[in-house]
PDB file of N, CA and C in Angstrom:
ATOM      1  N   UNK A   1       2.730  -1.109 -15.272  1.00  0.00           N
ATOM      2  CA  UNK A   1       2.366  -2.292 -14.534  1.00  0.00           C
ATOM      3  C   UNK A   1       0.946  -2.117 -14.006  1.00  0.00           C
ATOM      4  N   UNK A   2      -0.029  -3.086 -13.777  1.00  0.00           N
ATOM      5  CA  UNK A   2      -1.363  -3.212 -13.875  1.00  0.00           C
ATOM      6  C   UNK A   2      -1.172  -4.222 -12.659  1.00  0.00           C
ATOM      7  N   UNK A   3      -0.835  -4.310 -11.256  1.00  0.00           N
ATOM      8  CA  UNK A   3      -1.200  -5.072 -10.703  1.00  0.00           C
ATOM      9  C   UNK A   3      -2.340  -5.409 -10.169  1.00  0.00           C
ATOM     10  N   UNK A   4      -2.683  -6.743  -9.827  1.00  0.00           N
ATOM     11  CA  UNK A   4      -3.987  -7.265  -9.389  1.00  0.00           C
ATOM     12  C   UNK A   4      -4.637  -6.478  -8.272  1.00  0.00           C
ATOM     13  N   UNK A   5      -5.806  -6.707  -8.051  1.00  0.00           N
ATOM     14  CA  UNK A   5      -6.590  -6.165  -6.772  1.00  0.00           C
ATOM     15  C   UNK A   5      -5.927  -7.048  -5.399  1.00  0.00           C
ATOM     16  N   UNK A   6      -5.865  -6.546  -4.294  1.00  0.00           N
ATOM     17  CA  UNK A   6      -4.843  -7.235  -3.152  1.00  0.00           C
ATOM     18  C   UNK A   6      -3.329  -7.483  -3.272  1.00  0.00           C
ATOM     19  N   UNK A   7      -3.004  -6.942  -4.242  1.00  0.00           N
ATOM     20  CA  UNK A   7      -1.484  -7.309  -4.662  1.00  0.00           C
ATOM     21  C   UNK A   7      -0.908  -5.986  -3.524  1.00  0.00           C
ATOM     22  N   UNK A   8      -0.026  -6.322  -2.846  1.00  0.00           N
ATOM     23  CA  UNK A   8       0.993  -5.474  -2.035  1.00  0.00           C
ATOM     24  C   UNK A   8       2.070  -4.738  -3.289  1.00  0.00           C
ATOM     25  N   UNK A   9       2.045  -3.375  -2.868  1.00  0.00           N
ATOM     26  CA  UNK A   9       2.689  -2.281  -3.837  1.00  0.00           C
ATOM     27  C   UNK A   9       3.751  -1.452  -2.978  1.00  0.00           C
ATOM     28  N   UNK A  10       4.219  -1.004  -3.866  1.00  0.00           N
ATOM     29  CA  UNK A  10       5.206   0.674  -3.594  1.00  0.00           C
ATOM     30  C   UNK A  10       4.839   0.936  -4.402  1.00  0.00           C
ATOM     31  N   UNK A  11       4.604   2.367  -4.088  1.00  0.00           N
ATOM     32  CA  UNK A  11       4.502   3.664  -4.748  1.00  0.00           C
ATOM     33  C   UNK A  11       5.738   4.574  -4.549  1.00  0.00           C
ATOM     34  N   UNK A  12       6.595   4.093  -5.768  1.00  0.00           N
ATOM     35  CA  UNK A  12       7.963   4.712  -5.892  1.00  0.00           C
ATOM     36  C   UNK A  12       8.389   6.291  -5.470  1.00  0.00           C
ATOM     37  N   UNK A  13       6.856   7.351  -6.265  1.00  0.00           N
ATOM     38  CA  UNK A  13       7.189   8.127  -5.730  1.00  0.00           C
ATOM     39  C   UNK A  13       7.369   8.939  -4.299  1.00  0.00           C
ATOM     40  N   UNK A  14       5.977   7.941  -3.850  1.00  0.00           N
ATOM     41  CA  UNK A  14       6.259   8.069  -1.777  1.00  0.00           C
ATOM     42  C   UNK A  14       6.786   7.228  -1.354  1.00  0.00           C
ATOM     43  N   UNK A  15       7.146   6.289  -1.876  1.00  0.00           N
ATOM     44  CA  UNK A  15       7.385   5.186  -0.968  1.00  0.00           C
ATOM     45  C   UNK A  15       6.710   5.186   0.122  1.00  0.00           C
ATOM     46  N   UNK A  16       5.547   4.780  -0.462  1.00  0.00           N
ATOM     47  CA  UNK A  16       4.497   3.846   0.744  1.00  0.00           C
ATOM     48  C   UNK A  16       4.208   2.474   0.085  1.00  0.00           C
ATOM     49  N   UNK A  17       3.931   1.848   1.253  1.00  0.00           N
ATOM     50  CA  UNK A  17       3.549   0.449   0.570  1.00  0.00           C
ATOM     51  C   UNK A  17       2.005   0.462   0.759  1.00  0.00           C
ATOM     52  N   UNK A  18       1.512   0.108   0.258  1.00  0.00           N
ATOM     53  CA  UNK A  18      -0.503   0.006  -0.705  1.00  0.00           C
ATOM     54  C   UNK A  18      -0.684  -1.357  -0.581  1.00  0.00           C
ATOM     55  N   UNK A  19      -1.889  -1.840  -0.127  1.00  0.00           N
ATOM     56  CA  UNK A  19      -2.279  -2.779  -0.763  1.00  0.00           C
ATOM     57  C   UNK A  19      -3.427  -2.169  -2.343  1.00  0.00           C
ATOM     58  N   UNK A  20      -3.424  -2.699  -3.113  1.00  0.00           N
ATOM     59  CA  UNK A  20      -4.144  -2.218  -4.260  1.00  0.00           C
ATOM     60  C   UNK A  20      -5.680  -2.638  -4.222  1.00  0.00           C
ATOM     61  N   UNK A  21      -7.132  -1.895  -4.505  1.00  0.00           N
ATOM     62  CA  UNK A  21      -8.344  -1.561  -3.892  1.00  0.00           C
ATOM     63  C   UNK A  21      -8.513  -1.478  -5.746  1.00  0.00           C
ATOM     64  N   UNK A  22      -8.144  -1.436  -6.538  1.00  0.00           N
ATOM     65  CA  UNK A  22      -8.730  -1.336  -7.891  1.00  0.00           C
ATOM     66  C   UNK A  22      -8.083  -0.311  -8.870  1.00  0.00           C
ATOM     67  N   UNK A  23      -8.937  -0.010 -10.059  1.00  0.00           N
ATOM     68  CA  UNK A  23      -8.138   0.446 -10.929  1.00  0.00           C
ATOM     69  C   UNK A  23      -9.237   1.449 -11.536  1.00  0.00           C
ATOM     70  N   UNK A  24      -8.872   2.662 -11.189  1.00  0.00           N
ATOM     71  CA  UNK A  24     -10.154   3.574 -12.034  1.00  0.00           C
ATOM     72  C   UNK A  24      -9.215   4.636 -13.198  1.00  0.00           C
ATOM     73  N   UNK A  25      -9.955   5.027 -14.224  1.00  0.00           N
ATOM     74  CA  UNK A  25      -9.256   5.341 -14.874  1.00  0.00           C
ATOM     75  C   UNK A  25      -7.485   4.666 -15.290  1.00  0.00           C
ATOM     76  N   UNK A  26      -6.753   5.614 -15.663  1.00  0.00           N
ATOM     77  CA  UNK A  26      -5.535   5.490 -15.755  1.00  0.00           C
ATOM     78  C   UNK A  26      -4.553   5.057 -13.987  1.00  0.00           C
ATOM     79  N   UNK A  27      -5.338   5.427 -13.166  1.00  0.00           N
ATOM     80  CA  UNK A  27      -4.688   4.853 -11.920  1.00  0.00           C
ATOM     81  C   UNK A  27      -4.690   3.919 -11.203  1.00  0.00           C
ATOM     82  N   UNK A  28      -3.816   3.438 -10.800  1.00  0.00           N
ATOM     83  CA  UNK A  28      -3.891   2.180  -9.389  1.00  0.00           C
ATOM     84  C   UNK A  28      -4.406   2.863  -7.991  1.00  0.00           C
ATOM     85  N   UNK A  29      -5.646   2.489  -7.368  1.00  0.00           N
ATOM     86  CA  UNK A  29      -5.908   2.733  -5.959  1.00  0.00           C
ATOM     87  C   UNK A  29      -5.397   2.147  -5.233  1.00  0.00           C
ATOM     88  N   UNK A  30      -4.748   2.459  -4.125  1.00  0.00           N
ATOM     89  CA  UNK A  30      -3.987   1.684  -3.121  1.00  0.00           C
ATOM     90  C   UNK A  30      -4.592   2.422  -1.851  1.00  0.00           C
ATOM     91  N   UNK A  31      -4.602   1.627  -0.899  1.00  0.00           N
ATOM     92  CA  UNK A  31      -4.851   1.824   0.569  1.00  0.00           C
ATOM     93  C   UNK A  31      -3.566   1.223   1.823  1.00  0.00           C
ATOM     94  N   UNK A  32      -3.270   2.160   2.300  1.00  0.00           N
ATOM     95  CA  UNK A  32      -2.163   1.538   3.230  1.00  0.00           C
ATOM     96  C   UNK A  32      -2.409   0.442   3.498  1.00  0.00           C
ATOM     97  N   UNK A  33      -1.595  -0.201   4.369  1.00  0.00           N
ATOM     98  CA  UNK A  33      -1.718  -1.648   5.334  1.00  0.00           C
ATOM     99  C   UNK A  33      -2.393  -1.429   6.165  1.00  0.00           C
ATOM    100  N   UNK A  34      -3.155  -1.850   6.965  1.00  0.00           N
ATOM    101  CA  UNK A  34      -3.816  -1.470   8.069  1.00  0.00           C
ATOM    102  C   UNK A  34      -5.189  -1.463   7.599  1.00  0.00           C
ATOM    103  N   UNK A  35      -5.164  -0.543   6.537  1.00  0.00           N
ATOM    104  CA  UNK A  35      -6.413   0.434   6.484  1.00  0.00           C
ATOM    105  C   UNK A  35      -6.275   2.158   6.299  1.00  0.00           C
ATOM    106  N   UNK A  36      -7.180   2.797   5.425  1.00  0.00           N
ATOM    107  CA  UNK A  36      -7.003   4.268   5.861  1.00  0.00           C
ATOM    108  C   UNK A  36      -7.391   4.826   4.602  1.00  0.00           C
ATOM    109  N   UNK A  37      -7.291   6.159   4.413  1.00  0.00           N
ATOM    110  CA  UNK A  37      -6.999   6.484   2.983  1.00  0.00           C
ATOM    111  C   UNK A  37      -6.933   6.468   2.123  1.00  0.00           C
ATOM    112  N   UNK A  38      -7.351   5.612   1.050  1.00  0.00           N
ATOM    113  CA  UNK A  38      -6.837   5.533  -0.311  1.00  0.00           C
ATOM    114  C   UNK A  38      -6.773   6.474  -0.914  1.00  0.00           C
ATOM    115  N   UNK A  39      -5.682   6.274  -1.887  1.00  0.00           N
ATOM    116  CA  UNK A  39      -4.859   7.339  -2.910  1.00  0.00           C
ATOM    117  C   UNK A  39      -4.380   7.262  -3.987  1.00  0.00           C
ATOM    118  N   UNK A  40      -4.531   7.455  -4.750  1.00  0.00           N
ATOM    119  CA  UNK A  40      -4.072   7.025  -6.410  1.00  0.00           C
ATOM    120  C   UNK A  40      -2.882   7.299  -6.944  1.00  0.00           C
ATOM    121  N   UNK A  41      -2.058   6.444  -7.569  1.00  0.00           N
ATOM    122  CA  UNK A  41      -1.006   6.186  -8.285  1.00  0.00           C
ATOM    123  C   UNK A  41      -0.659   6.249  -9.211  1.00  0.00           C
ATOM    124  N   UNK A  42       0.044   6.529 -10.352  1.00  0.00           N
ATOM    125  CA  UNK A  42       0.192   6.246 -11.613  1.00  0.00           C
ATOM    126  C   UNK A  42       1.074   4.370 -11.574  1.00  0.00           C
ATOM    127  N   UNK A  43       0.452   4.135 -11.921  1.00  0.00           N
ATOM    128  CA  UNK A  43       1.369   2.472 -12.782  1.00  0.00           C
ATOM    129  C   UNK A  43       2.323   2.491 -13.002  1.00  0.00           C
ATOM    130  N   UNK A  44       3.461   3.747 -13.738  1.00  0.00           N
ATOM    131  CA  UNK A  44       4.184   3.480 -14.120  1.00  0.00           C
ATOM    132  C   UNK A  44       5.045   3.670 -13.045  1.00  0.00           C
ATOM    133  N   UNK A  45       4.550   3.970 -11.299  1.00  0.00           N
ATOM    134  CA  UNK A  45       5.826   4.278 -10.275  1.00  0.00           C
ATOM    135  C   UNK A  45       5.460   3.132  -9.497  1.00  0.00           C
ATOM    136  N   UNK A  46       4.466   2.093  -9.523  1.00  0.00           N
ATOM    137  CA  UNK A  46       4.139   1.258  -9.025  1.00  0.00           C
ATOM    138  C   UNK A  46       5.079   0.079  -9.011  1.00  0.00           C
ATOM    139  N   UNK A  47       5.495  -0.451  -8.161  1.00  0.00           N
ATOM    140  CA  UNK A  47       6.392  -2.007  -8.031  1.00  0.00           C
ATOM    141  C   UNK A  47       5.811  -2.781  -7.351  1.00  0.00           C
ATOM    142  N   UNK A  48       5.955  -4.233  -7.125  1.00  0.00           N
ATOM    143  CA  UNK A  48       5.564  -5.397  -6.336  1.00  0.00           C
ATOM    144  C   UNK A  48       6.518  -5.177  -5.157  1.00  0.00           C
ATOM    145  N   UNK A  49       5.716  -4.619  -3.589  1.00  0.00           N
ATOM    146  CA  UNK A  49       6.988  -4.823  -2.653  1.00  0.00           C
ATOM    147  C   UNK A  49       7.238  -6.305  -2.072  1.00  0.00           C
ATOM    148  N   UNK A  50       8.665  -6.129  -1.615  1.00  0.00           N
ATOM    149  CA  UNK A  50       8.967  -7.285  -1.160  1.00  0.00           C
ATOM    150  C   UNK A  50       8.673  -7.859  -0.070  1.00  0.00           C
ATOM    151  N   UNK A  51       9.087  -9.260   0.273  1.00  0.00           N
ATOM    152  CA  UNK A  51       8.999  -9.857   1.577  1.00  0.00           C
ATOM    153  C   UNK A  51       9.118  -9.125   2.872  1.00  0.00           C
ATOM    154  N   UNK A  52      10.267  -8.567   2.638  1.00  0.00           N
ATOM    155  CA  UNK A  52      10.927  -7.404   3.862  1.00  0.00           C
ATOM    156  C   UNK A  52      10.068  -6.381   3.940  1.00  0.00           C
ATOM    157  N   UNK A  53       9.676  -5.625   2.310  1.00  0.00           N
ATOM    158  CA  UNK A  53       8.942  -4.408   3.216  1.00  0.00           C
ATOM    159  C   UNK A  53       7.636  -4.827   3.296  1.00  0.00           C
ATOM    160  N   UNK A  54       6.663  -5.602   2.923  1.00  0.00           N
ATOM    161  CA  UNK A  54       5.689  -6.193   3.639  1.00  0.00           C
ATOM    162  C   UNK A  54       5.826  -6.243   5.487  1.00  0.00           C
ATOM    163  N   UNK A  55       6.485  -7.118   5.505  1.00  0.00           N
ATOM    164  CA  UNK A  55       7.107  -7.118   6.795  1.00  0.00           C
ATOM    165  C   UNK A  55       7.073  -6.126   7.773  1.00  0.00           C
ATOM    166  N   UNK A  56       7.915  -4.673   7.048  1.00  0.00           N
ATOM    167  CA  UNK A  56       7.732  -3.485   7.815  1.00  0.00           C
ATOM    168  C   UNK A  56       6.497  -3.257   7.900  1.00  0.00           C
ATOM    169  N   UNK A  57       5.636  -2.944   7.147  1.00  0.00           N
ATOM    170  CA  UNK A  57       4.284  -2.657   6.900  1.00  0.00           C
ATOM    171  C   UNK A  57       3.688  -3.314   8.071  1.00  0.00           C
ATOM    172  N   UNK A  58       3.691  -4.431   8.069  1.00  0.00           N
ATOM    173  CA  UNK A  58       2.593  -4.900   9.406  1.00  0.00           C
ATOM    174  C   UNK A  58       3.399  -4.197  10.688  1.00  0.00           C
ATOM    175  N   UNK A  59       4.326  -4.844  10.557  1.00  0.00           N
ATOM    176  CA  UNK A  59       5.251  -4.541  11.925  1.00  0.00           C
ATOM    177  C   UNK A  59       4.741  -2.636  12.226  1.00  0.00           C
ATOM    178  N   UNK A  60       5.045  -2.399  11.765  1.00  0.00           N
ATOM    179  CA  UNK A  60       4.236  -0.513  11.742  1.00  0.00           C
ATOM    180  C   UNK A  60       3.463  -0.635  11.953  1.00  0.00           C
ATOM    181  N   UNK A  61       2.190  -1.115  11.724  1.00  0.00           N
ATOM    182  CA  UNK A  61       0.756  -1.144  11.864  1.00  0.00           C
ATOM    183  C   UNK A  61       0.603  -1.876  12.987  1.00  0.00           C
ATOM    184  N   UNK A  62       1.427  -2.982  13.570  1.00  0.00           N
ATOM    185  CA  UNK A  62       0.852  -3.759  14.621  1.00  0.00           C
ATOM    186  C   UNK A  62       1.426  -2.801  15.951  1.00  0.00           C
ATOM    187  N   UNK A  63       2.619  -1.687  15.907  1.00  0.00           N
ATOM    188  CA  UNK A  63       3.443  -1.284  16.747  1.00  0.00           C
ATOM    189  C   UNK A  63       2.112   0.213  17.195  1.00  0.00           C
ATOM    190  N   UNK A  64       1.618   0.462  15.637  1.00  0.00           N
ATOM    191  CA  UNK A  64       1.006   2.006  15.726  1.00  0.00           C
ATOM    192  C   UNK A  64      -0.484   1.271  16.911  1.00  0.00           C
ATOM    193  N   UNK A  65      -1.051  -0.183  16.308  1.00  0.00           N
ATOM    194  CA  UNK A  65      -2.227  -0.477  17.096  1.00  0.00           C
ATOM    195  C   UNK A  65      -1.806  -0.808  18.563  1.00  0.00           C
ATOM    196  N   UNK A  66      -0.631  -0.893  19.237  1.00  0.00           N
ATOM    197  CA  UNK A  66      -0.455  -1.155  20.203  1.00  0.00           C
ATOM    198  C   UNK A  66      -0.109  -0.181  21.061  1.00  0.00           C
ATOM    199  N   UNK A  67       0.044   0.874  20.230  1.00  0.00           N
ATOM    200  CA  UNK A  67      -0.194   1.926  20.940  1.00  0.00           C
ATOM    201  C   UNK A  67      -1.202   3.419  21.091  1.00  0.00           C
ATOM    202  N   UNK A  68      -2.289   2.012  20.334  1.00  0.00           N
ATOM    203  CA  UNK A  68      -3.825   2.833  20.297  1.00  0.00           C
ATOM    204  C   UNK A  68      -3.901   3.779  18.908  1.00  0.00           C
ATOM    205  N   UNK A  69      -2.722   4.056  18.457  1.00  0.00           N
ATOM    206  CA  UNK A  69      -3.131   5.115  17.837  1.00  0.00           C
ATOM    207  C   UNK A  69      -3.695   4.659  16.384  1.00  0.00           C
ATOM    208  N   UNK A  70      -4.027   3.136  16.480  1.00  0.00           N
ATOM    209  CA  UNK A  70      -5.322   3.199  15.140  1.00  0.00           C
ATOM    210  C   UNK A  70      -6.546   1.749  15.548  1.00  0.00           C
ATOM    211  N   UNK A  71      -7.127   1.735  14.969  1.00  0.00           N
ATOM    212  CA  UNK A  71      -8.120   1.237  15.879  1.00  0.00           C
ATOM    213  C   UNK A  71      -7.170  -0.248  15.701  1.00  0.00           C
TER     214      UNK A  71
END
């Protein structure tokens, strides 16, 4: 799977959810929600996440900024 640039991901084997930042080589770049890190993927562990874990994703990120610990 080759998803688009901004497309919301899992990365099956961490299960993190990515938003996707591009495609170099053979990998998908993904960057958490929020912001942070990017880290590369193989495609073939990559999925479209859902409504729900979108959901978590902010909800995490809005809980971690409210308690300072990201900008």
């Amino acid at each position: 799977m080759k998803p688009p640039v901004g497309a919301y991901v899992v990365d099956t084997r961490t299960e993190r959810i990515g938003v996707v930042m591009g495609h170099e080589g053979p990998y998908v770049q993904l960057r958490p929600y929020g912001g942070g890190r990017e880290w590369d993927a193989d495609p073939g562990v990559v999925r479209h996440a859902t409504p729900a874990e979108r959901l978590r994703a902010a909800t995490a990120y809005a809980n971690a900024r409210s308690r300072g610990e990201v900008p």
